[in-house]
Protein backbone atom coordinates (compact mmCIF):
# COMPACT_ATOMS: atom_id res chain seq x y z
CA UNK A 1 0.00 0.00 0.00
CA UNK A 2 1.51 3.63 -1.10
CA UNK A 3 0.31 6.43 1.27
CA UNK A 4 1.74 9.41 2.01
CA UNK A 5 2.44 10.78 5.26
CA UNK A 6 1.18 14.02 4.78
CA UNK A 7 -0.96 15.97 1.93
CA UNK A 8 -0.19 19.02 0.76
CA UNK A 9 -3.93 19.36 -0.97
CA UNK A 10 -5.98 21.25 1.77
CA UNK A 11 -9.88 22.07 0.87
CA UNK A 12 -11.64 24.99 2.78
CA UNK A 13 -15.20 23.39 3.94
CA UNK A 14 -17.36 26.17 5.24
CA UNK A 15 -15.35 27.33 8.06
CA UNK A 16 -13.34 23.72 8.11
CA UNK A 17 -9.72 23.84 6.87
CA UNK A 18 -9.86 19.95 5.73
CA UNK A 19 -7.08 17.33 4.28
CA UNK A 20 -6.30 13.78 4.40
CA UNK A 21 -3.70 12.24 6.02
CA UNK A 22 -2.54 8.21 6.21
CA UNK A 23 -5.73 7.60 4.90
CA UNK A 24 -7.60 10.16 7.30
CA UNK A 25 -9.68 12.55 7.07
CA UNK A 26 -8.17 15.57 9.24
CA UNK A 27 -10.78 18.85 9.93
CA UNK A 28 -9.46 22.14 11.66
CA UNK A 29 -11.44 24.96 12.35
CA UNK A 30 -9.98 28.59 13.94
CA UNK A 31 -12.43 31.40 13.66
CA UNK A 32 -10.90 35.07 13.93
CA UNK A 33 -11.12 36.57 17.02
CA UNK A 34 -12.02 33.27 18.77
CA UNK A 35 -8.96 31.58 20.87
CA UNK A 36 -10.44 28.36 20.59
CA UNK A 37 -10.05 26.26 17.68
CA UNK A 38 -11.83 22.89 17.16
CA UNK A 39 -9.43 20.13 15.45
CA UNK A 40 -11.10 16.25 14.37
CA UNK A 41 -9.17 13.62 12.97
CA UNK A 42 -11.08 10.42 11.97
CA UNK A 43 -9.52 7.29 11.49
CA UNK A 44 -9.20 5.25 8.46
CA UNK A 45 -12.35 3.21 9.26
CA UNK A 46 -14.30 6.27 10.16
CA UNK A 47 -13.33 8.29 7.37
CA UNK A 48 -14.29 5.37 4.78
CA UNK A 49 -17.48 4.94 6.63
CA UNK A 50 -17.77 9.06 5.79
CA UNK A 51 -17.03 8.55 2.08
CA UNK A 52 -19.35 5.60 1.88
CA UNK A 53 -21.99 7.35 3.54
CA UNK A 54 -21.72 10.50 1.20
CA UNK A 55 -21.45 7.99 -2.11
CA UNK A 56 -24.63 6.40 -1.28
CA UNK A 57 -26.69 9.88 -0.64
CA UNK A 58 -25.16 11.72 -3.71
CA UNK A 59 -28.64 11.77 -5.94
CA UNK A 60 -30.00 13.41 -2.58
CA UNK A 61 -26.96 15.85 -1.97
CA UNK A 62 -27.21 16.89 -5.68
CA UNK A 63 -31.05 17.22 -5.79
CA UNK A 64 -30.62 19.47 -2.43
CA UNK A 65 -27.16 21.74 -3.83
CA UNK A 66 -29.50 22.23 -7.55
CA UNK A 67 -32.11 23.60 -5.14
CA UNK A 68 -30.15 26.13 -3.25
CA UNK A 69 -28.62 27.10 -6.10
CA UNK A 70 -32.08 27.92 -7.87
CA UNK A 71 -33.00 29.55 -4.53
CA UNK A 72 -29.85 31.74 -4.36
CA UNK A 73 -30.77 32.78 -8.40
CA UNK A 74 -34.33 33.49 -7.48
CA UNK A 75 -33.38 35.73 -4.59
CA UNK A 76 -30.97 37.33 -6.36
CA UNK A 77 -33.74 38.33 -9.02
CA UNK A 78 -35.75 39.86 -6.10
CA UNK A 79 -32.92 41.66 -4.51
């Protein structure tokens, strides 16, 4: 198996700085102003039970992003 220790390819979730790691999922949020931070790492198990999870709702997660997104046009019609 070929993993690598560390990835360089962070993603910005909402207010989640996210990247993977050994095969895990890693999730750090710091919000300005705040001195608390909250850090999650799942493990390998968890974080394939995440992408499993999300694979087998992605008709539902699509159906739900192409309504906000014709929400967000409507309003912006309106505004």
């Amino acid at each position: 198996m070929n993993l690598q220790n560390t990835h360089k390819d962070h993603m910005k979730i909402g207010r989640y700085q996210s990247w993977m790691e050994d095969g895990q999922l890693k999730l750090y949020c710091h919000e300005f102003g705040n001195s608390s931070g909250m850090y999650c790492s799942m493990s390998v198990e968890e974080t394939k039970g995440l992408l499993e999870l999300l694979s087998r709702n992605s008709t539902g997660i699509n159906e739900a992003l192409y309504v906000h997104e014709n929400d967000a046009i409507a309003q912006s019609h309106f505004a």
